[in-house]
PDB file of N, CA and C in Angstrom:
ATOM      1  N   UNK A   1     -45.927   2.635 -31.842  1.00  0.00           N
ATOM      2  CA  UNK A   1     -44.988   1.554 -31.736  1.00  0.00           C
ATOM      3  C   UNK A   1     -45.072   0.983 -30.323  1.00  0.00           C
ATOM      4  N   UNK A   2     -45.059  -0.567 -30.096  1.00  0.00           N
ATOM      5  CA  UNK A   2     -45.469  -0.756 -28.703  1.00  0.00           C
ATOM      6  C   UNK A   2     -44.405  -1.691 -28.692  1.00  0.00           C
ATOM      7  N   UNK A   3     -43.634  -1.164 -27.177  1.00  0.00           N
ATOM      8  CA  UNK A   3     -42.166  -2.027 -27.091  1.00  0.00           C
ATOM      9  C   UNK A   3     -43.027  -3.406 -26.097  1.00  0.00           C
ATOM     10  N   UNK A   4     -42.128  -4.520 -26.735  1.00  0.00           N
ATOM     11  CA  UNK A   4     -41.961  -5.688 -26.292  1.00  0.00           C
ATOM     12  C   UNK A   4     -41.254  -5.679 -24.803  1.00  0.00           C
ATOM     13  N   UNK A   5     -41.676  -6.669 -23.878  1.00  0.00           N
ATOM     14  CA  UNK A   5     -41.157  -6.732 -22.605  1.00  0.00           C
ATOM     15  C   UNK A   5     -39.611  -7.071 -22.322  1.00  0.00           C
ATOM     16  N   UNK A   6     -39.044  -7.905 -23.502  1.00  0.00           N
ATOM     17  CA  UNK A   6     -37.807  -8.195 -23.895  1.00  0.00           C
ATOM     18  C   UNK A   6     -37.173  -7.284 -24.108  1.00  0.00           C
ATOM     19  N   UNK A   7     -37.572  -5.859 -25.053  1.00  0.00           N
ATOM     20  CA  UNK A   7     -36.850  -5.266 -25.113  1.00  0.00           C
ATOM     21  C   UNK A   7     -36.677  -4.568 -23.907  1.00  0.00           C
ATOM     22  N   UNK A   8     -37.670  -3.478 -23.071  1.00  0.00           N
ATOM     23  CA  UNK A   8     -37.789  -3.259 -21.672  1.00  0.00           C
ATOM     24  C   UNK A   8     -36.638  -4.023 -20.616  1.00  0.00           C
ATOM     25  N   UNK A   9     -36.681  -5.241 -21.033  1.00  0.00           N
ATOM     26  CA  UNK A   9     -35.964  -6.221 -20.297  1.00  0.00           C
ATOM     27  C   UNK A   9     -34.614  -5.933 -20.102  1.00  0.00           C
ATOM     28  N   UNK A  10     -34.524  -5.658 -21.920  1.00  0.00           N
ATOM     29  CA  UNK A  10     -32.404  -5.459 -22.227  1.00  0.00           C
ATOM     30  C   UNK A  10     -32.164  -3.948 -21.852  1.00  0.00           C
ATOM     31  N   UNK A  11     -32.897  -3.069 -21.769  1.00  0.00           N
ATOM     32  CA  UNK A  11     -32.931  -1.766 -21.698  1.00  0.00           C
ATOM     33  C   UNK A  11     -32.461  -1.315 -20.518  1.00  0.00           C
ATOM     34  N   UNK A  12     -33.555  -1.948 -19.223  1.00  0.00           N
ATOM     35  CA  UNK A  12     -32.881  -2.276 -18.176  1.00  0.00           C
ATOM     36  C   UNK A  12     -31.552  -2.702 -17.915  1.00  0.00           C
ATOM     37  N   UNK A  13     -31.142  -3.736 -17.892  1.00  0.00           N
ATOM     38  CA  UNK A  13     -30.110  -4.539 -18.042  1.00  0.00           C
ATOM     39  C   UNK A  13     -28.729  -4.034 -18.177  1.00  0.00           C
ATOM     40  N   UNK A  14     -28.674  -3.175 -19.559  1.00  0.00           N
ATOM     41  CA  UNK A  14     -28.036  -2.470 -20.005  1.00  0.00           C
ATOM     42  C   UNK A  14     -27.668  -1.031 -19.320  1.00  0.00           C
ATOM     43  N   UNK A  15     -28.955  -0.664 -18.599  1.00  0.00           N
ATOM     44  CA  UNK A  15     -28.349   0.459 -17.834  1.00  0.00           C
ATOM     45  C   UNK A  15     -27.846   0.356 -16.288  1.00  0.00           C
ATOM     46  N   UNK A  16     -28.276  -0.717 -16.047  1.00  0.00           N
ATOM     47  CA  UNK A  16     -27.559  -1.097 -14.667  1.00  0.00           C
ATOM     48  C   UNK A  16     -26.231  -1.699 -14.800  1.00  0.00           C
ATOM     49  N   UNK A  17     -26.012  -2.340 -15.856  1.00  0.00           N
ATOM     50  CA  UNK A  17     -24.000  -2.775 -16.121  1.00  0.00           C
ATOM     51  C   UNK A  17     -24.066  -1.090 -16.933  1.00  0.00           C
ATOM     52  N   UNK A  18     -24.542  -0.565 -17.195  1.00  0.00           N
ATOM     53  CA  UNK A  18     -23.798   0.844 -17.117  1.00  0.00           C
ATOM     54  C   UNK A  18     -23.221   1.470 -16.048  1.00  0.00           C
ATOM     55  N   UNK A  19     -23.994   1.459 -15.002  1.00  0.00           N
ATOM     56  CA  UNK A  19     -23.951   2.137 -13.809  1.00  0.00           C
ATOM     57  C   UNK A  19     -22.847   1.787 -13.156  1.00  0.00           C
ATOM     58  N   UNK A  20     -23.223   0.141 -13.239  1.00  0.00           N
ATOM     59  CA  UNK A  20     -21.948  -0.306 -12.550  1.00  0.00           C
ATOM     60  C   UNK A  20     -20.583  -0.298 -13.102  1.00  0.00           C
ATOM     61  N   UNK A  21     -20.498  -0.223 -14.212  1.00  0.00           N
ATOM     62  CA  UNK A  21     -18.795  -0.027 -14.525  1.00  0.00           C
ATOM     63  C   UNK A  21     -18.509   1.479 -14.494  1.00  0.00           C
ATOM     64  N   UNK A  22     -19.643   2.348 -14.667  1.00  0.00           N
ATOM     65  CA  UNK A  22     -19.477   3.565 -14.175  1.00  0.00           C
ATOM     66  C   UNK A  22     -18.882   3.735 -12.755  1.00  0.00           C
ATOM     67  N   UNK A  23     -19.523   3.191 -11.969  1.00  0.00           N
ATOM     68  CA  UNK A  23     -19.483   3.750 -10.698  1.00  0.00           C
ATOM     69  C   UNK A  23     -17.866   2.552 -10.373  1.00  0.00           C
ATOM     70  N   UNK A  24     -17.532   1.604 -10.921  1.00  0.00           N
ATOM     71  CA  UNK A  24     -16.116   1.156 -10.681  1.00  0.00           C
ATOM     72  C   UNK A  24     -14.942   1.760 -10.907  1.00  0.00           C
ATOM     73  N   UNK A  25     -15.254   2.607 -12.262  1.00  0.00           N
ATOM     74  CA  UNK A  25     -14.167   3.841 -12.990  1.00  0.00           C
ATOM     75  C   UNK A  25     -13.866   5.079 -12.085  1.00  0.00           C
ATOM     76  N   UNK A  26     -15.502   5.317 -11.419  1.00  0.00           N
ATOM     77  CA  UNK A  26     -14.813   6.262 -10.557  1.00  0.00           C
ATOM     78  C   UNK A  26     -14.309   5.879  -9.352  1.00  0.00           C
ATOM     79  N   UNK A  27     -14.949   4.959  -8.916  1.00  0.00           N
ATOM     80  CA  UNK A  27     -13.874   4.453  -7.758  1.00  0.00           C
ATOM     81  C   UNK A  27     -12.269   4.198  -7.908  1.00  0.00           C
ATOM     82  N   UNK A  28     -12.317   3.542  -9.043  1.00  0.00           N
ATOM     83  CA  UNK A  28     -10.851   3.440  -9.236  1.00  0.00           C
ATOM     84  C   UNK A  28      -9.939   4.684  -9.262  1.00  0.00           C
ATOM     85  N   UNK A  29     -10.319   5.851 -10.243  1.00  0.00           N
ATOM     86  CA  UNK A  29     -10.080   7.149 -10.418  1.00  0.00           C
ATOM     87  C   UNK A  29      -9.754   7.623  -9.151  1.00  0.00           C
ATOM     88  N   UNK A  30     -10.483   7.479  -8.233  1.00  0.00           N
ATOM     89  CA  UNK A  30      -9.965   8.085  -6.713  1.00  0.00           C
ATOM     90  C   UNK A  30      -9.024   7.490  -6.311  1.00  0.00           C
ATOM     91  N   UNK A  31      -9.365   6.392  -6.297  1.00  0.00           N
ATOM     92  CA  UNK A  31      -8.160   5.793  -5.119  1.00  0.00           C
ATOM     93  C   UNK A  31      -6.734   5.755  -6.116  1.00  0.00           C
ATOM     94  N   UNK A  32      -6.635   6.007  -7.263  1.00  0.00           N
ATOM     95  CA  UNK A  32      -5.320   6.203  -7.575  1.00  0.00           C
ATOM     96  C   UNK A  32      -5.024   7.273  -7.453  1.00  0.00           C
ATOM     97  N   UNK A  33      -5.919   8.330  -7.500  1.00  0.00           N
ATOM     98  CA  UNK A  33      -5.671  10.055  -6.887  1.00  0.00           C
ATOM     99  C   UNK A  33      -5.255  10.075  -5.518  1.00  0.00           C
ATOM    100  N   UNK A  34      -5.746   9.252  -4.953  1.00  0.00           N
ATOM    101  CA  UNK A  34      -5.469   9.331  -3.778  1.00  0.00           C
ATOM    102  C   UNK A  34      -3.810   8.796  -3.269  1.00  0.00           C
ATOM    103  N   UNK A  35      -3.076   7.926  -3.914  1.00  0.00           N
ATOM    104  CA  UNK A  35      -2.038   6.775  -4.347  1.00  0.00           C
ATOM    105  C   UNK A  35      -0.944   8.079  -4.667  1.00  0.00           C
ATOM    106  N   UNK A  36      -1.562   8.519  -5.541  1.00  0.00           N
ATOM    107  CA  UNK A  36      -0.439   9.523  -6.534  1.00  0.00           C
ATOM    108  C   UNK A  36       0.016  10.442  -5.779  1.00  0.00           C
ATOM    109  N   UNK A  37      -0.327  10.929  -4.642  1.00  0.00           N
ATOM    110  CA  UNK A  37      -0.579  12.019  -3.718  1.00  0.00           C
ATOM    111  C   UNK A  37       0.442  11.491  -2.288  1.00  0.00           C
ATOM    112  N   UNK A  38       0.714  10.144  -2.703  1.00  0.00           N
ATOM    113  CA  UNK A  38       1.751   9.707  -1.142  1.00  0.00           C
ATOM    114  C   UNK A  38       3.253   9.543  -2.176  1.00  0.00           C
ATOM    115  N   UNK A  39       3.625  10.172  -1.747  1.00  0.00           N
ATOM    116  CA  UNK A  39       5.443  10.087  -1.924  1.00  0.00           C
ATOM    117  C   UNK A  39       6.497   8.716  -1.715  1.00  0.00           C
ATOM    118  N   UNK A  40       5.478   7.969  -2.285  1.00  0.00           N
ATOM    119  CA  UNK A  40       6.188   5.987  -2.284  1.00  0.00           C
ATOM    120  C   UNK A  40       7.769   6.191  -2.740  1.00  0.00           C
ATOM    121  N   UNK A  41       8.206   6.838  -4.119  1.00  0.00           N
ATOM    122  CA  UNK A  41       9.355   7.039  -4.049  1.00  0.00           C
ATOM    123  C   UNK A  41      10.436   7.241  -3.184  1.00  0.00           C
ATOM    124  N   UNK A  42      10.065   8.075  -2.583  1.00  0.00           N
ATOM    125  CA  UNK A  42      10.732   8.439  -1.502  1.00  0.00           C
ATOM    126  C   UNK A  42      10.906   7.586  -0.329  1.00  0.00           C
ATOM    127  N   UNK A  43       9.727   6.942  -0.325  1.00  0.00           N
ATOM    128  CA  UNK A  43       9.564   5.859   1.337  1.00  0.00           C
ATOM    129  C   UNK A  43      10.620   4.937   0.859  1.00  0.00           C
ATOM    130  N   UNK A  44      10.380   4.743  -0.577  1.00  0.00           N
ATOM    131  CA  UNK A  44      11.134   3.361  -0.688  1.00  0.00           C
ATOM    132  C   UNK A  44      12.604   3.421  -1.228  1.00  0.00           C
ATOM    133  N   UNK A  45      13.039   4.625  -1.814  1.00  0.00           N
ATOM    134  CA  UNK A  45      14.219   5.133  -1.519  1.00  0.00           C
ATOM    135  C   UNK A  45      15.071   5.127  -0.111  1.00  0.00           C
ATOM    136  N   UNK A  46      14.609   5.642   0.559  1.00  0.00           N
ATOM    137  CA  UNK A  46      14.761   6.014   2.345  1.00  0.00           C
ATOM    138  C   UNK A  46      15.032   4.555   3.097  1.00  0.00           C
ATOM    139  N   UNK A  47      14.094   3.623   2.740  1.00  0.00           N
ATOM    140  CA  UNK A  47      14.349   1.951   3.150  1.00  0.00           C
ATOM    141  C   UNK A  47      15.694   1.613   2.690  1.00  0.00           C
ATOM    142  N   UNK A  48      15.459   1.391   1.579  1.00  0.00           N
ATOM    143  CA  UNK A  48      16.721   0.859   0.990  1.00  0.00           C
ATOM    144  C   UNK A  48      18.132   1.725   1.222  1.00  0.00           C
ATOM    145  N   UNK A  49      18.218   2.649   1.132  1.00  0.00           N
ATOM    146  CA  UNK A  49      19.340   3.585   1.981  1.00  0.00           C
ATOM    147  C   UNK A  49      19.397   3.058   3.097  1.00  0.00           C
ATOM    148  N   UNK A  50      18.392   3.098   4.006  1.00  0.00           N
ATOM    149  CA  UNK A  50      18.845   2.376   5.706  1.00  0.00           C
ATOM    150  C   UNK A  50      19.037   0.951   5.936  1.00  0.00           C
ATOM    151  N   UNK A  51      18.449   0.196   4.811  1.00  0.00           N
ATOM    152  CA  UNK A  51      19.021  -0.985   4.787  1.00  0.00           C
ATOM    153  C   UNK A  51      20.599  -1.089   4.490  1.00  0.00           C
ATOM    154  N   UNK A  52      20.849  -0.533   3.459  1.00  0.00           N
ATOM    155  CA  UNK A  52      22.021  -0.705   2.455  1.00  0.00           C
ATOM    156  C   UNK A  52      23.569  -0.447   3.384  1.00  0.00           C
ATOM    157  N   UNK A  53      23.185   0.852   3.933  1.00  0.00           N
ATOM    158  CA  UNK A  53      23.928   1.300   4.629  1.00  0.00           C
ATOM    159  C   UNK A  53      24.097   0.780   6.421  1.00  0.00           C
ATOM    160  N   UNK A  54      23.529   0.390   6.499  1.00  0.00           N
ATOM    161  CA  UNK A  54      23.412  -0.006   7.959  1.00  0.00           C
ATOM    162  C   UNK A  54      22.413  -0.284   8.689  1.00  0.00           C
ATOM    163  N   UNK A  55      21.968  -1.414   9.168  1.00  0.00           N
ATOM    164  CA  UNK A  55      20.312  -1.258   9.941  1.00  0.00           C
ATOM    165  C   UNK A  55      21.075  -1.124  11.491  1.00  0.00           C
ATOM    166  N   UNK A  56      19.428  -0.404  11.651  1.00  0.00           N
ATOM    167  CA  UNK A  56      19.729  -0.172  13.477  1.00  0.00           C
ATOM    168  C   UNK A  56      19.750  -1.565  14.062  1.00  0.00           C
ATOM    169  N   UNK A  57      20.637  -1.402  15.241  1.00  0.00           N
ATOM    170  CA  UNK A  57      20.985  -2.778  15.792  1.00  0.00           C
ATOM    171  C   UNK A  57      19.883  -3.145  17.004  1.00  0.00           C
ATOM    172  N   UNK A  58      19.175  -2.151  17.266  1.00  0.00           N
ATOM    173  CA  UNK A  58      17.999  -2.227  18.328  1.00  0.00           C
ATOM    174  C   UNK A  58      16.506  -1.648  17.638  1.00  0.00           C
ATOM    175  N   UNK A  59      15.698  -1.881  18.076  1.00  0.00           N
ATOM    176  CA  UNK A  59      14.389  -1.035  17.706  1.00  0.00           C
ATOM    177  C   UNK A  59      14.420   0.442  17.942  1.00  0.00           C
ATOM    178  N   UNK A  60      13.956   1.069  16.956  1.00  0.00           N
ATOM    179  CA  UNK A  60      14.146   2.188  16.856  1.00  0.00           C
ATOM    180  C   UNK A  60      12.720   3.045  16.031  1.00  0.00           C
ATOM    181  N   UNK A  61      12.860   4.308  15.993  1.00  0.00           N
ATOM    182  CA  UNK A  61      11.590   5.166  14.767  1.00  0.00           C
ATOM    183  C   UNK A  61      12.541   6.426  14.478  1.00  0.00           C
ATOM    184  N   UNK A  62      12.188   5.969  13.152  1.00  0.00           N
ATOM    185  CA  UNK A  62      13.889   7.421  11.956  1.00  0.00           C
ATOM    186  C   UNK A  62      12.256   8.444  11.612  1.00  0.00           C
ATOM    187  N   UNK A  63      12.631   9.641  11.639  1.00  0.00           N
ATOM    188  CA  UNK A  63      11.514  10.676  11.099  1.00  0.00           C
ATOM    189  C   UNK A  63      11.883  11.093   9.694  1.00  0.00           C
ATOM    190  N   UNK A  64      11.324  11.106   8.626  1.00  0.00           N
ATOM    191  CA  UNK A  64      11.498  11.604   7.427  1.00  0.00           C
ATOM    192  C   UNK A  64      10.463  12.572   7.545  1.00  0.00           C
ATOM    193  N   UNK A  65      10.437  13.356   6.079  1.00  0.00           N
ATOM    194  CA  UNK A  65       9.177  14.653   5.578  1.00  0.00           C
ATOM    195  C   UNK A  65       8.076  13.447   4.895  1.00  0.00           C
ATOM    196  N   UNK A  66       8.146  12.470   4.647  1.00  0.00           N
ATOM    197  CA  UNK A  66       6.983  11.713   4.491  1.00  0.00           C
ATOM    198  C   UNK A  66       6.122  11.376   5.227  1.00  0.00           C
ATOM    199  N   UNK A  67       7.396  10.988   6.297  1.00  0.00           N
ATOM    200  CA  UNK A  67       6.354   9.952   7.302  1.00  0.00           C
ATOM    201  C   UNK A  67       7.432   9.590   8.691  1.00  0.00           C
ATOM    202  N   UNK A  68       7.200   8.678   9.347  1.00  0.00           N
ATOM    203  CA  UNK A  68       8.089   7.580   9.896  1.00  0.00           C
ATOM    204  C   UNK A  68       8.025   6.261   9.671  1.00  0.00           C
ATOM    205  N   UNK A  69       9.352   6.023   9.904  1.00  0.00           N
ATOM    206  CA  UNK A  69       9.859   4.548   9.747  1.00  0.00           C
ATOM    207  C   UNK A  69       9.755   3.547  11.046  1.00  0.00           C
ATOM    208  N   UNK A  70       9.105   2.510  11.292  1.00  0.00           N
ATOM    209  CA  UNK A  70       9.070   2.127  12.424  1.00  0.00           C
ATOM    210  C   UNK A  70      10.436   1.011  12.409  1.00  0.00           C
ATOM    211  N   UNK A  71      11.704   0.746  12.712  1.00  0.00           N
ATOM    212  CA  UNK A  71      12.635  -0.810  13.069  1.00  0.00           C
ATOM    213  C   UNK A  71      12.250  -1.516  14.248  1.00  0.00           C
ATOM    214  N   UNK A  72      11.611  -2.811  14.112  1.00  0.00           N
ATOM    215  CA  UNK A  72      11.975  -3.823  14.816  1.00  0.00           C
ATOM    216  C   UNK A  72      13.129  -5.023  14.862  1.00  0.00           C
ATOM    217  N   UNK A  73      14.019  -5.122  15.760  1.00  0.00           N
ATOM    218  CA  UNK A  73      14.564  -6.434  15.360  1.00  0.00           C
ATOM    219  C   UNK A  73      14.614  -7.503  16.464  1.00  0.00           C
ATOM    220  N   UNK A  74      14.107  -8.542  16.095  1.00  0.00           N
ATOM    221  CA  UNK A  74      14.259  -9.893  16.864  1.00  0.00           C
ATOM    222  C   UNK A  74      15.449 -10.952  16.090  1.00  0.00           C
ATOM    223  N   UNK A  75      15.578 -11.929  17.158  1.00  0.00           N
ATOM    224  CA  UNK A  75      16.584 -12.805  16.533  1.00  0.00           C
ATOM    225  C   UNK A  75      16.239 -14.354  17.473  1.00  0.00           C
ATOM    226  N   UNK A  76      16.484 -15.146  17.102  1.00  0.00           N
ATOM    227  CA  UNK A  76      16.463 -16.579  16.816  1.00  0.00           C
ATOM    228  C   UNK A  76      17.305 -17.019  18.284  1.00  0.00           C
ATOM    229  N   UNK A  77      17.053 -18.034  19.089  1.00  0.00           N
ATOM    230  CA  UNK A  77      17.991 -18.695  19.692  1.00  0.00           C
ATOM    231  C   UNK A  77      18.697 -19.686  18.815  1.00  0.00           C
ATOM    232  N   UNK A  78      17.865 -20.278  17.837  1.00  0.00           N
ATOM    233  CA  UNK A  78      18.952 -21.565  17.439  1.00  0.00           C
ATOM    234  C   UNK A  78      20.109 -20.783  16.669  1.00  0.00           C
ATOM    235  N   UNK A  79      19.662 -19.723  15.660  1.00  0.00           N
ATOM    236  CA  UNK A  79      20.417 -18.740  15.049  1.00  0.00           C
ATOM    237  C   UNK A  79      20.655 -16.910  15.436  1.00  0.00           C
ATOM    238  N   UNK A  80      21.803 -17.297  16.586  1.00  0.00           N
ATOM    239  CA  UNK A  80      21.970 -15.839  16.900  1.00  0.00           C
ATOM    240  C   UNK A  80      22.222 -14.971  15.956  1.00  0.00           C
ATOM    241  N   UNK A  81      23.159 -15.305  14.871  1.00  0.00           N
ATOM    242  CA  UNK A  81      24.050 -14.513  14.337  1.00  0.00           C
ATOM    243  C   UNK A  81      23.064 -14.079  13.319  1.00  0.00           C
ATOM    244  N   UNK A  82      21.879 -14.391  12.839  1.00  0.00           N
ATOM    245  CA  UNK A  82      20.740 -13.556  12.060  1.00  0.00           C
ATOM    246  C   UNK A  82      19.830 -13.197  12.703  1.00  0.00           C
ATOM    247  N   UNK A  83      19.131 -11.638  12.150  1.00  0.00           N
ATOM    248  CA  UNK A  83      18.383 -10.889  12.758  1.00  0.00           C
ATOM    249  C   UNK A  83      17.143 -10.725  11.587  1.00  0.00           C
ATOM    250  N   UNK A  84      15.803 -10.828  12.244  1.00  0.00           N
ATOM    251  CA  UNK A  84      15.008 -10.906  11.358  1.00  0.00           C
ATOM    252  C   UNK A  84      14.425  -9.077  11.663  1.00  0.00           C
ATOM    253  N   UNK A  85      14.123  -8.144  10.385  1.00  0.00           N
ATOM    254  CA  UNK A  85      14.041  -6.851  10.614  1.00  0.00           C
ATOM    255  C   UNK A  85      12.601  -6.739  10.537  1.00  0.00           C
ATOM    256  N   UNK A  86      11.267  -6.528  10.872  1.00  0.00           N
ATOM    257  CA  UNK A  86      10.883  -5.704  10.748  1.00  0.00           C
ATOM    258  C   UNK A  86      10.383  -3.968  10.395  1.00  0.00           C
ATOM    259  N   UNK A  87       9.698  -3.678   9.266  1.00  0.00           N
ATOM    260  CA  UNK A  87      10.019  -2.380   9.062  1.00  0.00           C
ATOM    261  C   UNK A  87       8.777  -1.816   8.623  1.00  0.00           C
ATOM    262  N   UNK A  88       8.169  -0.655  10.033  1.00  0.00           N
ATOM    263  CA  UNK A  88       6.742  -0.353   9.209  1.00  0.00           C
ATOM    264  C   UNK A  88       6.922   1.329   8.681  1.00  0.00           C
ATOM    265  N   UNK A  89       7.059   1.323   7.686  1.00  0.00           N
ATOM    266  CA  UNK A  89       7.132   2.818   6.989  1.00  0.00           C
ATOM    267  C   UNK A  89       5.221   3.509   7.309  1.00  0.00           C
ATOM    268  N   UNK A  90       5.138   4.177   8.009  1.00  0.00           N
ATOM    269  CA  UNK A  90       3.560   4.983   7.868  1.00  0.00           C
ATOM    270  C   UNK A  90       3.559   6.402   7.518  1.00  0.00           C
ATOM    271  N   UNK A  91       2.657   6.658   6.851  1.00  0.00           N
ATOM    272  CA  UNK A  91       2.627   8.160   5.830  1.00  0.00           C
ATOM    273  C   UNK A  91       2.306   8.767   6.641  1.00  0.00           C
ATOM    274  N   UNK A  92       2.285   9.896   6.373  1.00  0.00           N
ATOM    275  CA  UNK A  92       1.232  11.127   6.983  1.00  0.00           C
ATOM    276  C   UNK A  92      -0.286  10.935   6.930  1.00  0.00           C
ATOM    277  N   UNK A  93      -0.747  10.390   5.953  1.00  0.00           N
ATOM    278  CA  UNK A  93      -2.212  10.526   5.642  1.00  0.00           C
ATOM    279  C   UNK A  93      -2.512   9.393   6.000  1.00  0.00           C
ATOM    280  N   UNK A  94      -1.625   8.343   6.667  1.00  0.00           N
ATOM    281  CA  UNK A  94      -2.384   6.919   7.341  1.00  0.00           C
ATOM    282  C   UNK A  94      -1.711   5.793   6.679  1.00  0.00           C
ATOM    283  N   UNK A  95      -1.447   5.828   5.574  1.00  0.00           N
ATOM    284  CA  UNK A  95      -1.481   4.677   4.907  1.00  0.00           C
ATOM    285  C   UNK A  95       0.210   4.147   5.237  1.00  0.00           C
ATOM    286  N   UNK A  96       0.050   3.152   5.270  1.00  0.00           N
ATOM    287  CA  UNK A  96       1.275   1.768   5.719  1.00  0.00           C
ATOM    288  C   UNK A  96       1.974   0.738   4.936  1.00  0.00           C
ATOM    289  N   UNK A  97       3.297   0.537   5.107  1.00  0.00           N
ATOM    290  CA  UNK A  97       3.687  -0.385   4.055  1.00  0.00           C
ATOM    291  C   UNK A  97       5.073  -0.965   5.104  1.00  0.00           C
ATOM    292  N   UNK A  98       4.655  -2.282   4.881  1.00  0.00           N
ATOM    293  CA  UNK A  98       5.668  -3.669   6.527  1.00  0.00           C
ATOM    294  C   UNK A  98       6.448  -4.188   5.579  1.00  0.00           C
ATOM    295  N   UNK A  99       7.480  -4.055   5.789  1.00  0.00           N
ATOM    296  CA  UNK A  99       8.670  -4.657   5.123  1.00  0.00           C
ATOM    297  C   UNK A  99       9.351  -5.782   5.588  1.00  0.00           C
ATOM    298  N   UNK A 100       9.275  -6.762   5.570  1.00  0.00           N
ATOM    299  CA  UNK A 100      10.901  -7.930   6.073  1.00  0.00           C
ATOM    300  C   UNK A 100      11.594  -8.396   5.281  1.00  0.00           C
ATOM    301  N   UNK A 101      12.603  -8.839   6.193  1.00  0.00           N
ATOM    302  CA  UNK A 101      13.981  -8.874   5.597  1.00  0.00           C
ATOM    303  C   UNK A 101      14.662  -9.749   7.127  1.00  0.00           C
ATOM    304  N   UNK A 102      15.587 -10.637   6.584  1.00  0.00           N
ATOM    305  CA  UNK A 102      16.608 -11.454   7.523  1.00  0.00           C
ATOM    306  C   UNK A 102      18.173 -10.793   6.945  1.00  0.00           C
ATOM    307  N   UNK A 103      18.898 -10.452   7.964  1.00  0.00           N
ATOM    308  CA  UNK A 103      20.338 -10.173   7.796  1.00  0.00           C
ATOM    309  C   UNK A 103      21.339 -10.439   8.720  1.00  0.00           C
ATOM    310  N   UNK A 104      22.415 -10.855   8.513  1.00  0.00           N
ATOM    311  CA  UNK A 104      23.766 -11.198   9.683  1.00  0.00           C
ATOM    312  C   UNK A 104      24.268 -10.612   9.903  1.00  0.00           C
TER     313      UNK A 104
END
């Protein structure tokens, strides 16, 4: 039986979009292993508690078992009476999540 170059052609073809959605699945597979493994619940629990309840009135860094919280606050000359917050939550393992928010 003597294969045609066409077929050779699709054969190819076919195993390289193999490869590649292969090799996308496992990429993906990690980096949500990797995702599942940071305690977001918690970060974003912990925000909203320090929002809810009171933000710091100066810049500040709160320590949790996750991570730390970084507060910045600046404010406006034309508008004193609002404060724009800054908020960088960083994990243990690196990864970062910047929050804003304006409040009076």
């Amino acid at each position: 039986m003597k294969l045609s170059g066409s077929t050779l052609l699709e054969t190819l073809v076919a195993t390289i979009l193999f490869l590649l959605v292969f090799s996308i699945a496992i990429e993906t597979i990690v980096r949500i292993n990797k995702m599942r493994n940071v305690d977001w619940i918690s970060m974003e629990l912990e925000f909203n508690r320090e929002r809810e309840s009171g933000v710091p009135i100066r810049d500040t860094s709160l320590a949790y078992p996750w991570g730390t919280m970084h507060w910045e606050v600046a404010s406006d000359y034309e508008f004193p009476e609002l404060k724009a917050y800054t908020v960088t939550a960083c994990m243990k393992n690196g990864q970062k999540a910047v929050y804003h928010f304006i409040k009076d």
